[in-house]
PDB file of N, CA and C in Angstrom:
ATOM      1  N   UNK A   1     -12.919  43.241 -72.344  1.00  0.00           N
ATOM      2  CA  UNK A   1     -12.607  44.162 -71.284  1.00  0.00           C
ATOM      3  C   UNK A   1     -11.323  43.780 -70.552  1.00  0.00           C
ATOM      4  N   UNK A   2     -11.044  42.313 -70.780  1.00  0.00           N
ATOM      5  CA  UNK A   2      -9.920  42.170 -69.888  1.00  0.00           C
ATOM      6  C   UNK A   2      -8.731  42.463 -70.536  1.00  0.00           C
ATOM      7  N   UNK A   3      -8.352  42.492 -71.842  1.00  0.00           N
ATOM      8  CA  UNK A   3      -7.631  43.122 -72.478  1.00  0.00           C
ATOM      9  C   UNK A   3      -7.018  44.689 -71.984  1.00  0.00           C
ATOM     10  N   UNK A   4      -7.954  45.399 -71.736  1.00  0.00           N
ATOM     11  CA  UNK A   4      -7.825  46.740 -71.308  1.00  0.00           C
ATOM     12  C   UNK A   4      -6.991  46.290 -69.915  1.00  0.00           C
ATOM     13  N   UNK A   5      -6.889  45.563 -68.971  1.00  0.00           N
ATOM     14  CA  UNK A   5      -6.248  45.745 -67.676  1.00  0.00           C
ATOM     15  C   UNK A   5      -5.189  45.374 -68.063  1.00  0.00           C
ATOM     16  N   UNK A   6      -4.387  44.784 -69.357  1.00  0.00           N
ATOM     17  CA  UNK A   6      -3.050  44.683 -69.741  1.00  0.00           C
ATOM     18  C   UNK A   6      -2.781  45.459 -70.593  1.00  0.00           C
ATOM     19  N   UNK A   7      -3.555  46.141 -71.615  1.00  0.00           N
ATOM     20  CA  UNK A   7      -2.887  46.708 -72.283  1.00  0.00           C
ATOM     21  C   UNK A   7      -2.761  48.109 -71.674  1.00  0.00           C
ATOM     22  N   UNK A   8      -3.308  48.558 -70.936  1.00  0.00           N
ATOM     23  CA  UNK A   8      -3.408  50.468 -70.362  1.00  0.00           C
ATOM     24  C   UNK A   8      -2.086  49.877 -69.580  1.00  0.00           C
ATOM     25  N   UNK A   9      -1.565  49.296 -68.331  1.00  0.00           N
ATOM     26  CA  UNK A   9      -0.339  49.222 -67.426  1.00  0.00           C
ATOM     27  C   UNK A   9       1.048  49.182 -68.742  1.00  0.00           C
ATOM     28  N   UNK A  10       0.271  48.107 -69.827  1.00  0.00           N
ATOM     29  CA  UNK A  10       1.616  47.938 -70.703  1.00  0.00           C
ATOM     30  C   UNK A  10       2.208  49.327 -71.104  1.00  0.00           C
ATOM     31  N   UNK A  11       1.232  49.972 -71.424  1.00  0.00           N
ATOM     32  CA  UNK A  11       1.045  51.287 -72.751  1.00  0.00           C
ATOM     33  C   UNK A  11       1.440  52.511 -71.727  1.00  0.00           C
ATOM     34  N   UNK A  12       1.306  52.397 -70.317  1.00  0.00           N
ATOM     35  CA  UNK A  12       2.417  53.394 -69.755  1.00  0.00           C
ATOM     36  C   UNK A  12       4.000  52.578 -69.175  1.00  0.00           C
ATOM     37  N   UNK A  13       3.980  51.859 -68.802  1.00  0.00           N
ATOM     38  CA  UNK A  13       5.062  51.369 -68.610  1.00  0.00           C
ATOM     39  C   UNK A  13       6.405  51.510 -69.895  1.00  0.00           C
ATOM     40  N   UNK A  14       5.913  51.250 -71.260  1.00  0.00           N
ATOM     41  CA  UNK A  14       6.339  51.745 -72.464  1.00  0.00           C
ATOM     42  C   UNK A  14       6.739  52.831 -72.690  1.00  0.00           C
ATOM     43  N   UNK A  15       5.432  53.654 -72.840  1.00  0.00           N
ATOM     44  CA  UNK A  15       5.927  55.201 -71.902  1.00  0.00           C
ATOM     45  C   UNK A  15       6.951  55.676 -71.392  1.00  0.00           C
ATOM     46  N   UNK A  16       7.066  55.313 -69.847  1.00  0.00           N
ATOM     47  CA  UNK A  16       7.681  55.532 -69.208  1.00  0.00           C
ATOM     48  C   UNK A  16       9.355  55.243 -69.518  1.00  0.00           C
ATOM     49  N   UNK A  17       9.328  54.205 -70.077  1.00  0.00           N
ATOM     50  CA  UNK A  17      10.168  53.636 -70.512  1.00  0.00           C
ATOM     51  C   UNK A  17      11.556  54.604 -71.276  1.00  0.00           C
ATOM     52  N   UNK A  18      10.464  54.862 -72.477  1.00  0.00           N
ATOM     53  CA  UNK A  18      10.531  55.377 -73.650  1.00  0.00           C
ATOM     54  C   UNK A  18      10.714  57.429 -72.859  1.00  0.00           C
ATOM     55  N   UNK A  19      10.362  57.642 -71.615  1.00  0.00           N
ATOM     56  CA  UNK A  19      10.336  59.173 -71.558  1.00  0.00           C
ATOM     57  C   UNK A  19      11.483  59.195 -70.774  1.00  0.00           C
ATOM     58  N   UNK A  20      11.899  57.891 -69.504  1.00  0.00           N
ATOM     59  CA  UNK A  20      13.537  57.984 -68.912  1.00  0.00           C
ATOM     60  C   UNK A  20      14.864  57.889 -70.464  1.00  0.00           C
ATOM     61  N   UNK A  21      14.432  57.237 -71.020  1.00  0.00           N
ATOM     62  CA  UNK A  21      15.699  57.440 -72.018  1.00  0.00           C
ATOM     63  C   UNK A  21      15.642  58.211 -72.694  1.00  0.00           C
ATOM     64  N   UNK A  22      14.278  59.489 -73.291  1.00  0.00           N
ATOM     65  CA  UNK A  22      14.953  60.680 -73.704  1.00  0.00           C
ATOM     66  C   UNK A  22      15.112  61.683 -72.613  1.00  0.00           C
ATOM     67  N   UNK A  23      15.333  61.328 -71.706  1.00  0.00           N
ATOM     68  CA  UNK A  23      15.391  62.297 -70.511  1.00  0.00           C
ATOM     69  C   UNK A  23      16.766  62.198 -70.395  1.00  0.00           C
ATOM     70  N   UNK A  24      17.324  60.699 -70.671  1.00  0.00           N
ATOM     71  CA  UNK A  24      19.018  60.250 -69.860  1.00  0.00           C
ATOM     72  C   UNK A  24      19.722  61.258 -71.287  1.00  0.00           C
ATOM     73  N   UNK A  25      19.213  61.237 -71.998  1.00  0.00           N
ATOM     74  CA  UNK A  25      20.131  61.584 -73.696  1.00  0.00           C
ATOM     75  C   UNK A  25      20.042  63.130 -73.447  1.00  0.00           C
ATOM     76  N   UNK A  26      19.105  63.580 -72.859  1.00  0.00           N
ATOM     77  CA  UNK A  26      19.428  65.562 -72.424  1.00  0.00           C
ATOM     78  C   UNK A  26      19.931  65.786 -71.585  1.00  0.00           C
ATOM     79  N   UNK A  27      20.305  64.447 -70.366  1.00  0.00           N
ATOM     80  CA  UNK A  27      21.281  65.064 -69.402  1.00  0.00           C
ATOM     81  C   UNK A  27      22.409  64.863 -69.847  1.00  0.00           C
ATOM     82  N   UNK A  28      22.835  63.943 -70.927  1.00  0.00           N
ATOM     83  CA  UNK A  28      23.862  63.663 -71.181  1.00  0.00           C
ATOM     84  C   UNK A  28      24.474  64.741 -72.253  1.00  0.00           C
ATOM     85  N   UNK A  29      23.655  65.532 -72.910  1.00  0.00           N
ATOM     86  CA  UNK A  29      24.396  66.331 -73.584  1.00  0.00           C
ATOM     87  C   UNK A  29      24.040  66.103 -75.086  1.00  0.00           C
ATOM     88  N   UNK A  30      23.091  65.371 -75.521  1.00  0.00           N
ATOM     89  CA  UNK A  30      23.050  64.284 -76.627  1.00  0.00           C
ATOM     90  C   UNK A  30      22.169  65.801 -78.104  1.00  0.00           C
ATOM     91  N   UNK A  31      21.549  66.291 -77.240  1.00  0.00           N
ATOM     92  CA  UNK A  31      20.807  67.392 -77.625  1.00  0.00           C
ATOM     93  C   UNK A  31      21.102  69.162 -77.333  1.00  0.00           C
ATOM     94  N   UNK A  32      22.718  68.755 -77.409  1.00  0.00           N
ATOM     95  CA  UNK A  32      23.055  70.192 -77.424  1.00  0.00           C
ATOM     96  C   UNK A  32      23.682  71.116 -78.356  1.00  0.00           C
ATOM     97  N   UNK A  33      23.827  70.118 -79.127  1.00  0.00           N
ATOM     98  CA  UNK A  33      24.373  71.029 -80.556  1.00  0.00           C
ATOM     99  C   UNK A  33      23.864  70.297 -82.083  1.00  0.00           C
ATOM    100  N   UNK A  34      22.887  70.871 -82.290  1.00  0.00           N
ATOM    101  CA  UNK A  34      22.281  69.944 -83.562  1.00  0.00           C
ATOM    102  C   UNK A  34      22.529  70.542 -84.661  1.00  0.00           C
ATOM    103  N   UNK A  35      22.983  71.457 -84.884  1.00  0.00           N
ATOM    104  CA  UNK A  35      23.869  72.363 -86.128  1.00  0.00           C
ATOM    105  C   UNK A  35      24.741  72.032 -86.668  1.00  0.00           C
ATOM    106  N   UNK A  36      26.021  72.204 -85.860  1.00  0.00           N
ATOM    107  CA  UNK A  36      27.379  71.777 -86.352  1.00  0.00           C
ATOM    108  C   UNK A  36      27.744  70.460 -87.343  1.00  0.00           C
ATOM    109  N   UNK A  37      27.354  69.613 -86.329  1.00  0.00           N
ATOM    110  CA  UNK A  37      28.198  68.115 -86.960  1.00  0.00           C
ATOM    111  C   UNK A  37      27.587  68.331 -88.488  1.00  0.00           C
ATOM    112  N   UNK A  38      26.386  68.398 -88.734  1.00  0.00           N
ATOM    113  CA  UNK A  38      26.247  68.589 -90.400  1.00  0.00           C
ATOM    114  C   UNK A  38      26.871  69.130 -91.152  1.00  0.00           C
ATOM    115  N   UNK A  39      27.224  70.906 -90.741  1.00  0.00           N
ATOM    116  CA  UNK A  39      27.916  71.424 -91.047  1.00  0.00           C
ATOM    117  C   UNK A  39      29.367  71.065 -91.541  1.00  0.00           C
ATOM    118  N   UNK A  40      29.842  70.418 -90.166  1.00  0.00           N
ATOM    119  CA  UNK A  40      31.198  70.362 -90.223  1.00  0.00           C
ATOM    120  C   UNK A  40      31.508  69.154 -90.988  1.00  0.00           C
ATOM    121  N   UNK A  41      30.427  68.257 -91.553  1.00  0.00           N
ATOM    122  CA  UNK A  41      30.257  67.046 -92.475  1.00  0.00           C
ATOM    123  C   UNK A  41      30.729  67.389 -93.600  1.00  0.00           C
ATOM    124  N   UNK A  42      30.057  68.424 -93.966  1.00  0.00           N
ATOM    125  CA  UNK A  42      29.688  69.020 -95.759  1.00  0.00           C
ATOM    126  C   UNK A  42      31.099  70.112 -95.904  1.00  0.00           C
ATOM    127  N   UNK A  43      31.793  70.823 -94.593  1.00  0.00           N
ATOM    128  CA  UNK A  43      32.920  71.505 -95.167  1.00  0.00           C
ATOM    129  C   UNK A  43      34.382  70.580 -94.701  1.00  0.00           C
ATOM    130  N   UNK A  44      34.449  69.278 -94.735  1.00  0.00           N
ATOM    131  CA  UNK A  44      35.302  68.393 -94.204  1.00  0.00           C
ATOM    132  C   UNK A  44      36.095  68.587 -95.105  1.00  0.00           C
ATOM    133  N   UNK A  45      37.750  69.153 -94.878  1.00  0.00           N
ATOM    134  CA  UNK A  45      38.720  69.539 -96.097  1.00  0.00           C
ATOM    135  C   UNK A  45      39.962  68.343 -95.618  1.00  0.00           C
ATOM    136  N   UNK A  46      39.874  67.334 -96.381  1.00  0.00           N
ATOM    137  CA  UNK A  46      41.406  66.556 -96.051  1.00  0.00           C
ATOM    138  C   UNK A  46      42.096  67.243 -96.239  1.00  0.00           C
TER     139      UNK A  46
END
């Protein structure tokens, strides 16, 4: 049982962790164009 009082605080803190940095990557713009760059990969003309 005592396991559970470290692992539940760990397992949101992780979380949390883990939900501010995909939060910082959509304010930043990181998720606004997921089309193109492939695109513009595959018709790349030197």
């Amino acid at each position: 049982m005592r396991a559970y009082l470290l692992l539940i605080p760990l397992a949101l803190l992780v979380g949390g962790i883990f939900l501010a940095l995909l939060l910082r990557a959509v304010q930043r713009g990181q998720f606004d164009d997921l089309d193109d760059p492939p695109r513009r990969m595959l018709h790349d003309e030197d």
